[in-house]
C-alpha atoms as a PDB file:
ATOM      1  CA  UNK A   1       9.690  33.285  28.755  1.00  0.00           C
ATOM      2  CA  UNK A   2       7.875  29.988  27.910  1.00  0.00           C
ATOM      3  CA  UNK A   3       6.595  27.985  30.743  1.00  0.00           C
ATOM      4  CA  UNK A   4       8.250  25.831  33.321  1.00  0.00           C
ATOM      5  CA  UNK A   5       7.052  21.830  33.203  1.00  0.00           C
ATOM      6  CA  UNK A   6       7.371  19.603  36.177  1.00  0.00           C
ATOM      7  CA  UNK A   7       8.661  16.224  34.633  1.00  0.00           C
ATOM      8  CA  UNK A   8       7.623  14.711  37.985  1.00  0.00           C
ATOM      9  CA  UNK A   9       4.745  14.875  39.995  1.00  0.00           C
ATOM     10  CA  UNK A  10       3.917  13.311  43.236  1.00  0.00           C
ATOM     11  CA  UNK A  11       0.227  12.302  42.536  1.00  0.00           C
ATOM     12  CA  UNK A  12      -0.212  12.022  46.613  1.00  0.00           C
ATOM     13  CA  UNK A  13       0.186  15.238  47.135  1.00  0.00           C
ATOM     14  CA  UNK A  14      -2.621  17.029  48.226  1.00  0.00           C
ATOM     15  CA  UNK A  15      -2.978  19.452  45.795  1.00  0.00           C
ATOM     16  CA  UNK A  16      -3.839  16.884  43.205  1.00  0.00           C
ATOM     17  CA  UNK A  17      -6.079  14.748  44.777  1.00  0.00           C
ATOM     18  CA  UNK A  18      -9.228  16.836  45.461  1.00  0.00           C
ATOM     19  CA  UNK A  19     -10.520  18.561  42.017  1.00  0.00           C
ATOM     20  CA  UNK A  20     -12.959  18.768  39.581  1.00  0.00           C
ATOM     21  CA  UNK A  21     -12.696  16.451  36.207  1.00  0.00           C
ATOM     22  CA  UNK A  22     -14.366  16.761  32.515  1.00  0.00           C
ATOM     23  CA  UNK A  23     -14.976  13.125  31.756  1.00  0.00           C
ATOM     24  CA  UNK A  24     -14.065  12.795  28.129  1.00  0.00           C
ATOM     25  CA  UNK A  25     -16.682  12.218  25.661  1.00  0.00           C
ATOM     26  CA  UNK A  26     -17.233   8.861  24.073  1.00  0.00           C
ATOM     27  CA  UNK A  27     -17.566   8.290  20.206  1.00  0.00           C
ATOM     28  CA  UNK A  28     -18.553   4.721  20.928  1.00  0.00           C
ATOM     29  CA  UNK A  29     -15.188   3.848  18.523  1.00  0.00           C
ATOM     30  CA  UNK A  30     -12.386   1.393  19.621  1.00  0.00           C
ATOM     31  CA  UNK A  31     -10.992   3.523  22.688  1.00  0.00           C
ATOM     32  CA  UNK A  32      -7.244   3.311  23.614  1.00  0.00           C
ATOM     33  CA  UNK A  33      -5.861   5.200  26.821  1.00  0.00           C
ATOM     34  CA  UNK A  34      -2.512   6.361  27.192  1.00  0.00           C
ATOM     35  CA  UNK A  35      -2.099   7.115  31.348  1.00  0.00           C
ATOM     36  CA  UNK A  36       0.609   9.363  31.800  1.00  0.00           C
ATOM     37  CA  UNK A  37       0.864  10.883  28.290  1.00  0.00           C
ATOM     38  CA  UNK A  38       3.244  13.461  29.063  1.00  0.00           C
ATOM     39  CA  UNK A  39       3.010  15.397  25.672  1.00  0.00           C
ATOM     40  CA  UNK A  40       0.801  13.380  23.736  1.00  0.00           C
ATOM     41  CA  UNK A  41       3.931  12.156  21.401  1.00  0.00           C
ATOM     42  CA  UNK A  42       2.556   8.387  21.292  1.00  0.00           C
ATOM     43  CA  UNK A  43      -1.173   9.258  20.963  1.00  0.00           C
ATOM     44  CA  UNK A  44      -0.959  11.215  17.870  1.00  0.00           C
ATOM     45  CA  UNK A  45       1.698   8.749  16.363  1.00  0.00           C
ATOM     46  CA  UNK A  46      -0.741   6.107  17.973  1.00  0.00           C
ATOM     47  CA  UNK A  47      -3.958   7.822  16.095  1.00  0.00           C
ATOM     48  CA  UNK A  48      -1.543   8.133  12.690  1.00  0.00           C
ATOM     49  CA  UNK A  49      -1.336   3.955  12.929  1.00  0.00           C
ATOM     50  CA  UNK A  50      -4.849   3.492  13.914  1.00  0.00           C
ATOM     51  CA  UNK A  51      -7.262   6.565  12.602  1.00  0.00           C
ATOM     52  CA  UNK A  52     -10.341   4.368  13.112  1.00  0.00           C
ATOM     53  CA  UNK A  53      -9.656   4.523  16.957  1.00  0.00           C
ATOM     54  CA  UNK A  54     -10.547   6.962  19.863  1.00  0.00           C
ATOM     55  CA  UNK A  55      -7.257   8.211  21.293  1.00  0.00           C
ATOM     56  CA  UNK A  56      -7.596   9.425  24.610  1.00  0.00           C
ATOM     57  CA  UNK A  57      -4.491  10.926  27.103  1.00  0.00           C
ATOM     58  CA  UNK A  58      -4.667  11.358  30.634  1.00  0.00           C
ATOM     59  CA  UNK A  59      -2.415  13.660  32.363  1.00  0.00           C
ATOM     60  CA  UNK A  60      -1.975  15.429  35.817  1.00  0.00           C
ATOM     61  CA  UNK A  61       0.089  18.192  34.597  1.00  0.00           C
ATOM     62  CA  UNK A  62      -2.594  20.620  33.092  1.00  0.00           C
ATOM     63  CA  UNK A  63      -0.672  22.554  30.778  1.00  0.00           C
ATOM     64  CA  UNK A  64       0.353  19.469  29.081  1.00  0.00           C
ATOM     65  CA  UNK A  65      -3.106  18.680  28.427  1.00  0.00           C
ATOM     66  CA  UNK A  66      -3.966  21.914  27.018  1.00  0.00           C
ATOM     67  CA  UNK A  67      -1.587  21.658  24.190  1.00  0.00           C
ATOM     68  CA  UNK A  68      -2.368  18.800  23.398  1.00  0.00           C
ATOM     69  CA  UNK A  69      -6.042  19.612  23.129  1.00  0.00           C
ATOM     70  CA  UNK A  70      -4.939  22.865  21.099  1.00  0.00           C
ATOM     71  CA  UNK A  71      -2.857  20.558  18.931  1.00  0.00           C
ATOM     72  CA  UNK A  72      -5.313  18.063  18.280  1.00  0.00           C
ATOM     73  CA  UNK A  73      -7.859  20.954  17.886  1.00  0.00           C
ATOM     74  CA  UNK A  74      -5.721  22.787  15.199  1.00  0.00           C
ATOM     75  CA  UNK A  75      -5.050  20.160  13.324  1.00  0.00           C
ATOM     76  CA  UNK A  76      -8.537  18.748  12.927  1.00  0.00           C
ATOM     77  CA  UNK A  77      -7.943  15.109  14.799  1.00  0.00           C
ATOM     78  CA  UNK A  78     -11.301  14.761  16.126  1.00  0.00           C
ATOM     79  CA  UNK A  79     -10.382  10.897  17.529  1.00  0.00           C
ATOM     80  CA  UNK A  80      -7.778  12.856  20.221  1.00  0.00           C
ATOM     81  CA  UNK A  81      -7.817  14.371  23.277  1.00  0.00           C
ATOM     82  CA  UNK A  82      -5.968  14.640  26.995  1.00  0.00           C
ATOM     83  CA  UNK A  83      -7.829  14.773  29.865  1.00  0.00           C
ATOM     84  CA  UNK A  84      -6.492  16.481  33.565  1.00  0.00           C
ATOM     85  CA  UNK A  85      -6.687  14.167  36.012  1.00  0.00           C
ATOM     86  CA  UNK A  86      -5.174  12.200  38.732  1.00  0.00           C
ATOM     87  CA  UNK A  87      -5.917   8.434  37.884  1.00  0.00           C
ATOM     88  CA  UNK A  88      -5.529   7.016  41.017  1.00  0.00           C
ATOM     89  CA  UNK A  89      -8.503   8.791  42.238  1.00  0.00           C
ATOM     90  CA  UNK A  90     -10.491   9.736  39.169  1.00  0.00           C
ATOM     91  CA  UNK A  91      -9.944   6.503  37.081  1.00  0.00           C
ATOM     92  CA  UNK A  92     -13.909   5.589  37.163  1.00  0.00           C
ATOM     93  CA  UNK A  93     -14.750   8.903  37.155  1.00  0.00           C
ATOM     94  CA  UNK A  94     -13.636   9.479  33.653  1.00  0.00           C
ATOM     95  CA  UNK A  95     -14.894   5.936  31.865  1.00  0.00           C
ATOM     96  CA  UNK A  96     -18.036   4.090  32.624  1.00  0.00           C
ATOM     97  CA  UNK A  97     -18.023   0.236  33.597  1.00  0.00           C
ATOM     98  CA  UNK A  98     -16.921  -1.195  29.999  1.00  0.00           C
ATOM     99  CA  UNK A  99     -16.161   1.673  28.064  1.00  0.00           C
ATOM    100  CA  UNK A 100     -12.393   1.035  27.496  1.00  0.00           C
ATOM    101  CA  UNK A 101     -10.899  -1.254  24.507  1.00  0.00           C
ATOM    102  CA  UNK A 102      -7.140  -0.802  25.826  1.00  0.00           C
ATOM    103  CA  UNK A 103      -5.028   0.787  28.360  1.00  0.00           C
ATOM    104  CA  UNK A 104      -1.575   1.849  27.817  1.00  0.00           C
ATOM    105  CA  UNK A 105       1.116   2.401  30.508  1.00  0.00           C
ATOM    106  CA  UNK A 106       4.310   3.386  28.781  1.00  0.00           C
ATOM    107  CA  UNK A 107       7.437   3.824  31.244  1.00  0.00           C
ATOM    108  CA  UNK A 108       5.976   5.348  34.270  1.00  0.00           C
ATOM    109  CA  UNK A 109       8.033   7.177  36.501  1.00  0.00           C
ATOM    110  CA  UNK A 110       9.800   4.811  38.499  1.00  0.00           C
ATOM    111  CA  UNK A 111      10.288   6.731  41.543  1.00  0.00           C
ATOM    112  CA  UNK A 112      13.513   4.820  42.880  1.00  0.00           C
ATOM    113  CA  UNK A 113      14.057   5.488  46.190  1.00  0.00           C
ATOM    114  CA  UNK A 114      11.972   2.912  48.606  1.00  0.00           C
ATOM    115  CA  UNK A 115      10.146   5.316  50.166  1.00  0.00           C
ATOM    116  CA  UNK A 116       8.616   6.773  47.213  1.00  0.00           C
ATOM    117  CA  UNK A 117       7.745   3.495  45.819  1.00  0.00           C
ATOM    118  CA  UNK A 118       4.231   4.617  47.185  1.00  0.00           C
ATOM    119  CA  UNK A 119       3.665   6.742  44.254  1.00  0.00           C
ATOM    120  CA  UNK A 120       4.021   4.359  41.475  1.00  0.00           C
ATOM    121  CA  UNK A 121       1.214   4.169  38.940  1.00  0.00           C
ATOM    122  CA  UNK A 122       0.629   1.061  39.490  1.00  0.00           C
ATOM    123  CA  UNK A 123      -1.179  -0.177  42.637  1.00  0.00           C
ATOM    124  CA  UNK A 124      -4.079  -2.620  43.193  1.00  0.00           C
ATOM    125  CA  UNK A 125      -6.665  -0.145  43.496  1.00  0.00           C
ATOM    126  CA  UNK A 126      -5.660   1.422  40.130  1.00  0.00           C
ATOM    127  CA  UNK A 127      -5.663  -1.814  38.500  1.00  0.00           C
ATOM    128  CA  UNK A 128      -8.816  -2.633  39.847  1.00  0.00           C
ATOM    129  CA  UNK A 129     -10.220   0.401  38.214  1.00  0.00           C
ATOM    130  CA  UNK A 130      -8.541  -0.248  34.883  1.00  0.00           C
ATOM    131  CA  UNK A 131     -10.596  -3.556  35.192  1.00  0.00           C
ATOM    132  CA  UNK A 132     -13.656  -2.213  35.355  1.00  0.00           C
ATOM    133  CA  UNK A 133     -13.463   0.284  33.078  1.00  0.00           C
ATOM    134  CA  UNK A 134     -12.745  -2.264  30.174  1.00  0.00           C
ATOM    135  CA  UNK A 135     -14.414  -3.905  27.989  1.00  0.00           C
ATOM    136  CA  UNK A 136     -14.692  -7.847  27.627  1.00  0.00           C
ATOM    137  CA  UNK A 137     -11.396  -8.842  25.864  1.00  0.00           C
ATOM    138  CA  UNK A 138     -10.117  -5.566  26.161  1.00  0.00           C
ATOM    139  CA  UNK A 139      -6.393  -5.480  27.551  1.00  0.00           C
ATOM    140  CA  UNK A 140      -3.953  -3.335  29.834  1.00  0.00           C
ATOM    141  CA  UNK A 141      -0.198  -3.118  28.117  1.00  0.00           C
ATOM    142  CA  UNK A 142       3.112  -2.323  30.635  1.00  0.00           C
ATOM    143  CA  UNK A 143       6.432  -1.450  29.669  1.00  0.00           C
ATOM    144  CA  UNK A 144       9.457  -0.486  31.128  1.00  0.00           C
ATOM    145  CA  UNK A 145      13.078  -0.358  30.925  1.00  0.00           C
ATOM    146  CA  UNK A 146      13.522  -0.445  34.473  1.00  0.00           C
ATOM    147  CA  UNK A 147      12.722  -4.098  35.314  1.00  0.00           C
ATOM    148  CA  UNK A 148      12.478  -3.234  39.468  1.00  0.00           C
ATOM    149  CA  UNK A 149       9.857  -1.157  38.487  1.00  0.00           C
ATOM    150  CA  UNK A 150       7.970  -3.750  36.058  1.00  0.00           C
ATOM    151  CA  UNK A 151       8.463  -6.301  38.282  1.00  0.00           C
ATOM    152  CA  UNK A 152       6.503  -4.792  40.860  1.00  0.00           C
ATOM    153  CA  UNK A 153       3.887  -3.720  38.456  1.00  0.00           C
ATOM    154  CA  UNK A 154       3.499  -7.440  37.480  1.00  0.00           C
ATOM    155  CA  UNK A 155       3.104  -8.505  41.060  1.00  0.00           C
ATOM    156  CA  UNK A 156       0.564  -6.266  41.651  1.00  0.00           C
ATOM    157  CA  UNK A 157      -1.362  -7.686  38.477  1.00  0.00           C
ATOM    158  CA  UNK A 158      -0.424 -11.323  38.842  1.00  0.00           C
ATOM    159  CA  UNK A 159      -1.114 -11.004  42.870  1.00  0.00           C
ATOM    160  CA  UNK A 160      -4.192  -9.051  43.084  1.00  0.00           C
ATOM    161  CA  UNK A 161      -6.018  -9.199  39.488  1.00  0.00           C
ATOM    162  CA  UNK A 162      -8.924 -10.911  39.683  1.00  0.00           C
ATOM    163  CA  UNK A 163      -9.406 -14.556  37.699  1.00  0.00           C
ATOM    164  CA  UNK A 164     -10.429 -12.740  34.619  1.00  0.00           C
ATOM    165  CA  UNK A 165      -7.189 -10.612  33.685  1.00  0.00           C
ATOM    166  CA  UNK A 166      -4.708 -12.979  32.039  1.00  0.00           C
ATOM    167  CA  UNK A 167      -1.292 -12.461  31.138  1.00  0.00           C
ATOM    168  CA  UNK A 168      -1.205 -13.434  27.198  1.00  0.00           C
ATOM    169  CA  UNK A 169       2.537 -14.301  28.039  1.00  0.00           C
ATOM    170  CA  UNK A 170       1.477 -16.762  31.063  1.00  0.00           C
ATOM    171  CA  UNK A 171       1.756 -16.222  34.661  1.00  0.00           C
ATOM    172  CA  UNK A 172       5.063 -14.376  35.717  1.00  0.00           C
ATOM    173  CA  UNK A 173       5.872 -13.427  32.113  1.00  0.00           C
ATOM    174  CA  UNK A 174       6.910 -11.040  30.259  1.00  0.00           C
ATOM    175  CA  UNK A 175       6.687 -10.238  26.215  1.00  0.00           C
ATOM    176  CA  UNK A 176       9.687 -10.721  23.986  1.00  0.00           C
ATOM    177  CA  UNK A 177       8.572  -8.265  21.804  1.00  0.00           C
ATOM    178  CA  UNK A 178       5.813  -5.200  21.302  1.00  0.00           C
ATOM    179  CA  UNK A 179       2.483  -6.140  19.830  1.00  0.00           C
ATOM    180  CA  UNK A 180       1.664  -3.009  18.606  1.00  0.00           C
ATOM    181  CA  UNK A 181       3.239  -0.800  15.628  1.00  0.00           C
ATOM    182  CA  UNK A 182       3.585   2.400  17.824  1.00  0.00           C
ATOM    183  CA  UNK A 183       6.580   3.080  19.935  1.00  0.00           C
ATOM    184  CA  UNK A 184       6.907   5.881  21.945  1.00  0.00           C
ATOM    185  CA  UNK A 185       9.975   8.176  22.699  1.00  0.00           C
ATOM    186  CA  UNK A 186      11.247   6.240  25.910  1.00  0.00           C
ATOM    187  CA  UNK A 187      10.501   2.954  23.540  1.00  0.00           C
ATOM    188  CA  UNK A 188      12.421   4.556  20.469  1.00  0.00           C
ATOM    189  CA  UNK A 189      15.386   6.119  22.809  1.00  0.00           C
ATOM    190  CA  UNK A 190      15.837   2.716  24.822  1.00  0.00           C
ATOM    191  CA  UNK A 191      15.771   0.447  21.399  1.00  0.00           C
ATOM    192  CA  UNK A 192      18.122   2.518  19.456  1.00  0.00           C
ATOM    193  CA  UNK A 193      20.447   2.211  22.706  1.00  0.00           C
ATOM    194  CA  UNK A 194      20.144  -1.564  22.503  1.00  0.00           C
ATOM    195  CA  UNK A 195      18.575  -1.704  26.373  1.00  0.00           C
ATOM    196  CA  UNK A 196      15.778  -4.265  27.215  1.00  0.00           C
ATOM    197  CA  UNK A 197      12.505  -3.072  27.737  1.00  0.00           C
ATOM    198  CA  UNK A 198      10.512  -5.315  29.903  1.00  0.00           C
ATOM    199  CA  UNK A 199       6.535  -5.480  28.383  1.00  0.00           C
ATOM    200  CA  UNK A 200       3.633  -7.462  29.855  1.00  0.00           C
ATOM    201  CA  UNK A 201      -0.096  -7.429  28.309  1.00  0.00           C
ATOM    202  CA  UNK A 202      -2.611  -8.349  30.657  1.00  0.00           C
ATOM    203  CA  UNK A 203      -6.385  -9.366  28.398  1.00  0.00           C
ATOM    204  CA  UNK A 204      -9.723  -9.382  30.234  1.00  0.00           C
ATOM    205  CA  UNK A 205     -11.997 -12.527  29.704  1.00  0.00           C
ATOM    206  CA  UNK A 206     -16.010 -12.880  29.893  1.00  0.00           C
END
């Protein structure tokens, strides 16, 4: 009987906020971070459009992260690899100050009733982590189909982002389209659908 997967996770809950963390090992490449990468779909796609790059997941469900790690492992694809972890505790944990070329939030959980709103990935301690964890010029990309849900993510990064994170759109905007070549499976299911997805690409400055 294979394994039961918990799609959702409350990241408050106790259980995953006090544990130990393997910081993932550098290659000194152009790094990419997927947070939340469920089953690593977009980061091997994502390291099949961009082989020069460092790939890296992070994930708090650990079995996830395990096959993706045997996956990558099997197949030879030294540039990926999941990590288990909890990013809104362990975020500078993992990366040192200016490690980090580009962070990738693709569809979080939206967690729609109000009172869960709580739990949301993004928050402005996370986002001050992300911050300093990148590089000079390097950038943090959003998307959504759920525009509540990217809405409030913008506020926290238009509200509380320091002078220094930019949205390439301009203030209060979002992208018409996606920048980059790789899509992932919420991205591919909501296109082929015909729904809106709601994108934002914030760049850090000197």
């Amino acid at each position: 009987m294979s394994k039961r997967i918990r799609h959702h996770v409350n990241p408050l809950s106790m259980s995953y906020l006090d544990f130990e963390i393997s910081p993932p090992e550098l290659s000194g490449h152009f790094t990419e971070v997927e947070i939340g990468c469920a089953e690593g779909e977009f980061l091997f796609e994502r390291y099949g459009d961009c082989p020069d790059h460092q790939v890296i997941g992070l994930e708090i469900r650990r079995s996830l992260v395990d096959e993706i790690n045997d996956k990558s492992r099997n197949f030879g694809l030294k540039g990926i690899s999941a990590v288990f972890c909890n990013v809104n505790t362990h975020m500078t944990e993992l990366f040192p100050a200016g490690s980090v070329d580009r962070f990738f939030v693709n569809f979080p959980d939206p967690w729609f009733k109000k009172d869960h709103h709580k739990r949301r990935i993004v928050s402005p301690a996370l986002v001050a982590d992300l911050i300093s964890c990148l590089r000079s010029g390097g950038e943090i990309f959003f998307q959504s189909d759920i525009f509540d849900l990217a809405m409030d993510a913008m506020a926290v990064f238009e509200e509380n982002g320091p002078p220094q994170i930019r949205n390439v759109s301009g203030e209060w905007s979002f992208m018409k389209e996606n920048p980059f070549k790789t899509m992932s499976r919420r991205e591919r299911f909501v296109t082929e659908e015909g729904l809106r997805v709601w994108r934002m690409l914030y760049r850090l400055s000197c």
